[in-house]
N, C-alpha and C. Protein backbone atom coordinates (compact mmCIF):
# COMPACT_ATOMS: atom_id res chain seq x y z
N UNK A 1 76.97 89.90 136.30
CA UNK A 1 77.73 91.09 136.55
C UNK A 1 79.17 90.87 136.07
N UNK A 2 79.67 92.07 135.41
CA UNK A 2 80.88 91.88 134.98
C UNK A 2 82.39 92.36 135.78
N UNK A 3 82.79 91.42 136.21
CA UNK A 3 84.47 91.30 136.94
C UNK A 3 85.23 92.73 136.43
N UNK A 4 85.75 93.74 137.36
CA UNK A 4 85.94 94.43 137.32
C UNK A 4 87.46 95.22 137.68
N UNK A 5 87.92 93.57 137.82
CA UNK A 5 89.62 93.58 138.24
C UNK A 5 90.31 93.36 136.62
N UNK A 6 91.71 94.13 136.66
CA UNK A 6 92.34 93.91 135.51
C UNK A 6 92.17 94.85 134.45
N UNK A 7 93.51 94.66 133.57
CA UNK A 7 92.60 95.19 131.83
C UNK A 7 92.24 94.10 130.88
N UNK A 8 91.07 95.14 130.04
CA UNK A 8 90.75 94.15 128.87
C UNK A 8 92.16 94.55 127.60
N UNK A 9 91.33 93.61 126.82
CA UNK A 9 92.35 92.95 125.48
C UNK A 9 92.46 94.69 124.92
N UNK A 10 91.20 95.32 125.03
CA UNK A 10 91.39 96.16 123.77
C UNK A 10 92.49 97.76 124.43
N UNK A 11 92.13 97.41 126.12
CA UNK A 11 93.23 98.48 127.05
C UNK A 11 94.23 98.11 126.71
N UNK A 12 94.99 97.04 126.68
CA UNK A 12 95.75 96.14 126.53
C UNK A 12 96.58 96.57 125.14
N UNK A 13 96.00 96.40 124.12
CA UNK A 13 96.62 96.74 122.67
C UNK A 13 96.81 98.28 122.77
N UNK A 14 95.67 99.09 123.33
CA UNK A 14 95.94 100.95 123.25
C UNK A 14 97.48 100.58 123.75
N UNK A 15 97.44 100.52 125.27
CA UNK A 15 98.41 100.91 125.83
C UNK A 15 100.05 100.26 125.13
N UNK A 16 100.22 98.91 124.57
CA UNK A 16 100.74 98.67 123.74
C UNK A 16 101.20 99.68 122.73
N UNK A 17 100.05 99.83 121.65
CA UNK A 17 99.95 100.77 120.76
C UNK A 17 101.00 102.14 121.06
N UNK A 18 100.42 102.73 121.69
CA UNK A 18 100.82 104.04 122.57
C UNK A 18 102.50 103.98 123.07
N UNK A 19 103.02 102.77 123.77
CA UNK A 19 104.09 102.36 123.90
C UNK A 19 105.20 102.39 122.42
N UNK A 20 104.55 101.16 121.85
CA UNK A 20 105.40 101.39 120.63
C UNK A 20 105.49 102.94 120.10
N UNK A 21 104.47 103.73 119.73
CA UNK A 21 105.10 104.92 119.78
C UNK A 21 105.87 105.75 120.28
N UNK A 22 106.20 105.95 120.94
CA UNK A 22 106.86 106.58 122.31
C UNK A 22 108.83 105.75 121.61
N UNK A 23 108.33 104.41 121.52
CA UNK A 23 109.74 103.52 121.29
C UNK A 23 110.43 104.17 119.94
N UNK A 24 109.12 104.30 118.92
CA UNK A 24 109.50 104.49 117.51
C UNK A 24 109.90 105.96 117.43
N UNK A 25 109.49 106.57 118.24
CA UNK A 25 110.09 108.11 118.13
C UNK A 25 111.39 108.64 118.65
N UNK A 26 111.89 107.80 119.84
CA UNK A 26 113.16 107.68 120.64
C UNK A 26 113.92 107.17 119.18
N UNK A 27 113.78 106.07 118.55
CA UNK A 27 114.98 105.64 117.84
C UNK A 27 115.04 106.12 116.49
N UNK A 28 113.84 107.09 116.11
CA UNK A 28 114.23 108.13 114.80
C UNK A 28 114.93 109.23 115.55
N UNK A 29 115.09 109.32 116.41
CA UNK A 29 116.19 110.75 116.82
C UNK A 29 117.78 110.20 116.82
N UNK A 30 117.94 108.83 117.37
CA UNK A 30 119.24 108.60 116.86
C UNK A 30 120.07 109.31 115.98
N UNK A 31 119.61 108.83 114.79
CA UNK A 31 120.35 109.19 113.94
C UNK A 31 120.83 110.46 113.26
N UNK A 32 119.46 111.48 114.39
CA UNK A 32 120.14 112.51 114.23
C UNK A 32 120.64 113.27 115.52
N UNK A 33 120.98 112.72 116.30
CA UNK A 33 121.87 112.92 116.82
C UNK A 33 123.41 112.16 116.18
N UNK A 34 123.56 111.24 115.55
CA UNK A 34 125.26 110.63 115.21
C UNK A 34 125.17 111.87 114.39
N UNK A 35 124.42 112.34 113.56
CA UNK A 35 125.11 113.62 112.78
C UNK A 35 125.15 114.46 113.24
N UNK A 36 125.09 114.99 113.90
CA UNK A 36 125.29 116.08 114.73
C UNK A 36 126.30 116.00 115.69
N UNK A 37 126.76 114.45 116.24
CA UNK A 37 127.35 114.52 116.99
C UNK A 37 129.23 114.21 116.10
N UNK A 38 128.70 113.62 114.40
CA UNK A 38 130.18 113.82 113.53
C UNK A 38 130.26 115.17 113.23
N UNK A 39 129.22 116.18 113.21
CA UNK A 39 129.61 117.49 112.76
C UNK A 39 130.15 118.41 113.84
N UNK A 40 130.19 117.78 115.33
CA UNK A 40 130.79 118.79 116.26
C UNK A 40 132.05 117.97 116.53
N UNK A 41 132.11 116.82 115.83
CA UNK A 41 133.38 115.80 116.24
C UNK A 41 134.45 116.68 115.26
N UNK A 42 134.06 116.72 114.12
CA UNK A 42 134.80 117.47 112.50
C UNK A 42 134.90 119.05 112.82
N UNK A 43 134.06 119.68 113.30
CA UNK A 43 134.43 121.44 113.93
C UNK A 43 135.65 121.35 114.77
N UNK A 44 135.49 120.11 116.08
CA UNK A 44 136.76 120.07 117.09
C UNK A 44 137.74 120.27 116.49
N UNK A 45 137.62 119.09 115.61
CA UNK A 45 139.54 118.67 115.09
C UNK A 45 139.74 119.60 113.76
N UNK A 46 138.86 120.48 113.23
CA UNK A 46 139.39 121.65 112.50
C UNK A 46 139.51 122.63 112.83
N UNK A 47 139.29 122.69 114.08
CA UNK A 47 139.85 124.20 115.44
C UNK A 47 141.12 123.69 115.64
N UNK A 48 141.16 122.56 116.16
CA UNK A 48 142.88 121.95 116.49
C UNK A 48 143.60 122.19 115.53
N UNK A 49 143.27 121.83 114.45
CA UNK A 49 144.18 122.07 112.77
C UNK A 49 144.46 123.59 113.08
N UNK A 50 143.09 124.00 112.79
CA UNK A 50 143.35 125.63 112.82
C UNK A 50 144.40 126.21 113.90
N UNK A 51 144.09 126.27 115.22
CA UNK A 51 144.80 126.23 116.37
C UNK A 51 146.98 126.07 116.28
N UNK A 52 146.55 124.55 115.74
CA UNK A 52 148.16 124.28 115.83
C UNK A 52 149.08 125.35 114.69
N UNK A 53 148.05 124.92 113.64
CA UNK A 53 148.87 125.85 112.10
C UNK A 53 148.99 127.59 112.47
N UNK A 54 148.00 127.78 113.20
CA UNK A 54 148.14 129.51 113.76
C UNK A 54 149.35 129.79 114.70
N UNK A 55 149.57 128.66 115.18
CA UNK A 55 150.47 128.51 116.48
C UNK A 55 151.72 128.74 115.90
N UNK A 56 152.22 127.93 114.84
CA UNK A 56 153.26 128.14 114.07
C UNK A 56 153.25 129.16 112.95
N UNK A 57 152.56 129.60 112.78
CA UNK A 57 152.41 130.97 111.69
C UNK A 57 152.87 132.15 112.56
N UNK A 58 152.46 132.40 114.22
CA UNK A 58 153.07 133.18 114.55
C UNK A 58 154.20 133.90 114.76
N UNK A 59 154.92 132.01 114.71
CA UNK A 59 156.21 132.67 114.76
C UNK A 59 157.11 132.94 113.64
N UNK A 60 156.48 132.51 112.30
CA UNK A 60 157.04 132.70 111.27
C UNK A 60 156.39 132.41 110.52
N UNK A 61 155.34 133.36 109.65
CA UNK A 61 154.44 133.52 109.24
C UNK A 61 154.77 132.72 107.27
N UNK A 62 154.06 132.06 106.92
CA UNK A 62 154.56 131.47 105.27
C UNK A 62 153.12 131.28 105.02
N UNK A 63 152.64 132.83 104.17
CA UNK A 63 150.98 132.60 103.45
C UNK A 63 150.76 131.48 102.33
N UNK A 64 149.88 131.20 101.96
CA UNK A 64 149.43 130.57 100.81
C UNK A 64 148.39 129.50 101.29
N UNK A 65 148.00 128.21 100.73
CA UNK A 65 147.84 127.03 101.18
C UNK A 65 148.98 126.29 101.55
N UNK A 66 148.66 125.35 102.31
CA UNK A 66 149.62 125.07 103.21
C UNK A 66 149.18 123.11 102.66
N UNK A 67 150.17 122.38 103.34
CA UNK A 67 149.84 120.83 102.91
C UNK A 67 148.39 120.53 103.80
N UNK A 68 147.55 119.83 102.83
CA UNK A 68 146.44 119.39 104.09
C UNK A 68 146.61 118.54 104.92
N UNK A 69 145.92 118.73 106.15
CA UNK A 69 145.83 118.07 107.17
C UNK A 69 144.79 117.24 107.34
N UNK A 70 144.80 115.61 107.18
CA UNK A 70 143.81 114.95 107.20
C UNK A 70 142.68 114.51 105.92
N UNK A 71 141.68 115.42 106.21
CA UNK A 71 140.41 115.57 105.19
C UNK A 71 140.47 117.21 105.59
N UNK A 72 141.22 118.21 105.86
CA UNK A 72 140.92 119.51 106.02
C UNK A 72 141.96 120.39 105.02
N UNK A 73 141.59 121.36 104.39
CA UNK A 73 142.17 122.26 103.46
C UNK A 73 142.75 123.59 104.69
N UNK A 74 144.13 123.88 104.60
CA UNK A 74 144.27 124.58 105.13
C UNK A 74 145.14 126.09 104.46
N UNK A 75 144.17 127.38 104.34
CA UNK A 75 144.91 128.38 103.89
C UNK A 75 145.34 129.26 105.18
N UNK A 76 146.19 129.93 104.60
CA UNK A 76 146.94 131.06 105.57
C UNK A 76 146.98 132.72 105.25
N UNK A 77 146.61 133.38 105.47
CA UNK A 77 146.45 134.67 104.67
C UNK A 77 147.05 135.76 105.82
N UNK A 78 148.49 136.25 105.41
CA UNK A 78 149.30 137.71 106.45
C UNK A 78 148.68 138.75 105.81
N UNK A 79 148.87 139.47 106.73
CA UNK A 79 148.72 140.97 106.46
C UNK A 79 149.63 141.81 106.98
N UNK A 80 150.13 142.54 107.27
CA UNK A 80 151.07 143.43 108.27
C UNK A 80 151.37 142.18 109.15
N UNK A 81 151.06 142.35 110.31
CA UNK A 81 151.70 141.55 111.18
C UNK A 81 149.90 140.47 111.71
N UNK A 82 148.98 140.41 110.99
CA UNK A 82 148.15 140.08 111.50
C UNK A 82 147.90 138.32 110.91
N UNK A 83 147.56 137.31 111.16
CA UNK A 83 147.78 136.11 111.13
C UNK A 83 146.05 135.06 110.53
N UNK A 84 145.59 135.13 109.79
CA UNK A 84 144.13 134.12 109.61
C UNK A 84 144.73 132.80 109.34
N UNK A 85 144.45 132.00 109.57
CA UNK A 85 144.31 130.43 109.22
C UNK A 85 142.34 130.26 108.65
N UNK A 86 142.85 129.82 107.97
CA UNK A 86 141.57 129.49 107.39
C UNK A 86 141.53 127.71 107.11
N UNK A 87 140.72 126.59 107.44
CA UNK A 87 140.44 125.44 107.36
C UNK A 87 139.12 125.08 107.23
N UNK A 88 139.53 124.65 105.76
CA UNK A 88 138.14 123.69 105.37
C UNK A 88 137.60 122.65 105.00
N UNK A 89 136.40 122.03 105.06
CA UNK A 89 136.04 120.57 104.50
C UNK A 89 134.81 120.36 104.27
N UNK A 90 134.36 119.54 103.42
CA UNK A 90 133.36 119.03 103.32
C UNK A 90 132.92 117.77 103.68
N UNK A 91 131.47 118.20 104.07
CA UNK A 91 130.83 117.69 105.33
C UNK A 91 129.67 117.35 104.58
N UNK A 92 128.66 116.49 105.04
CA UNK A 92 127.68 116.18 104.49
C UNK A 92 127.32 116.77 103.20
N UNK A 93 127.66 116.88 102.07
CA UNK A 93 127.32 117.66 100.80
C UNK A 93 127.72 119.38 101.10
N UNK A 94 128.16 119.99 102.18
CA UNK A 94 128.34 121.34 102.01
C UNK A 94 129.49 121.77 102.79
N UNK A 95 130.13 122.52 102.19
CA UNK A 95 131.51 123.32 102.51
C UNK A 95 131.20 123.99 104.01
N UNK A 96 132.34 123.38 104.70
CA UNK A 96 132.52 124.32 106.28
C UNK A 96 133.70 124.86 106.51
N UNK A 97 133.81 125.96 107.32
CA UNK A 97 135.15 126.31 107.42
C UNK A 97 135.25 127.14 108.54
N UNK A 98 136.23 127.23 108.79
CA UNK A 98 136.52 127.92 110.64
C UNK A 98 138.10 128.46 110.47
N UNK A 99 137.92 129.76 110.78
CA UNK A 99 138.73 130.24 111.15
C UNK A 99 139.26 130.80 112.78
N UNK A 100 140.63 130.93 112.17
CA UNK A 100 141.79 131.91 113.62
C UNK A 100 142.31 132.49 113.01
N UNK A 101 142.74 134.05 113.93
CA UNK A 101 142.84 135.03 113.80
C UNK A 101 144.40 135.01 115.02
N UNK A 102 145.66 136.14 114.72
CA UNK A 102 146.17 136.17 115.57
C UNK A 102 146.96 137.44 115.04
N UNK A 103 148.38 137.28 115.87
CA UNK A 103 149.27 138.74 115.47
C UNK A 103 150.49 138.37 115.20
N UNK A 104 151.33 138.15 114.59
CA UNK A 104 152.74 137.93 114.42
C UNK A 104 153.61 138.47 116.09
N UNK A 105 154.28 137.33 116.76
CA UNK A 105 154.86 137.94 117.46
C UNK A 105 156.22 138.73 116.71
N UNK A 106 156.65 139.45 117.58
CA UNK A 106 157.63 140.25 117.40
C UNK A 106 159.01 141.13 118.70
């Protein structure tokens, strides 16, 4: 009669088996999470760009491109009294850009 406590060799390797999968699928998501997590790192700090340069356009508005900031391109475009900052960069092979919007104080 065969002993009926324990696992065998071949439970043994499944459950193994099965494990390593589970392992190998956790550490292909890594890496996409670091990109994802440099492309919301690079949106932050080109809202801040955007943000600060709008901040000072309000109060005295000077269109054109402006000096860049960093790795970010920053344009400025008035209208009447209305204010865009425009900032951009490239990011993994493709152009991003984020804008602000405001009003000339007065």
């Amino acid at each position: 009669m065969r002993n009926k406590g324990g696992f065998s060799l071949i439970e043994s390797m499944v459950s193994v088996f099965i494990s390593s999968l589970f392992v190998l699928g956790a550490a292909s998501a890594l890496p996409v999470a670091a990109v994802g997590e440099k492309k919301m790192e690079h949106r932050l700090e080109a809202r801040q760009v955007a943000q600060q340069v709008l901040q000072s356009q309000l109060v005295e508005p000077q269109p054109g491109v402006q000096p860049a900031v960093d790795k970010y391109r920053v344009t400025v475009s008035v209208r009447q009294t209305d204010v865009v900052v425009q900032v951009s960069w490239q990011e993994f092979g493709t152009n991003q850009t984020i804008l602000a919007e405001g009003r000339v104080l007065q």
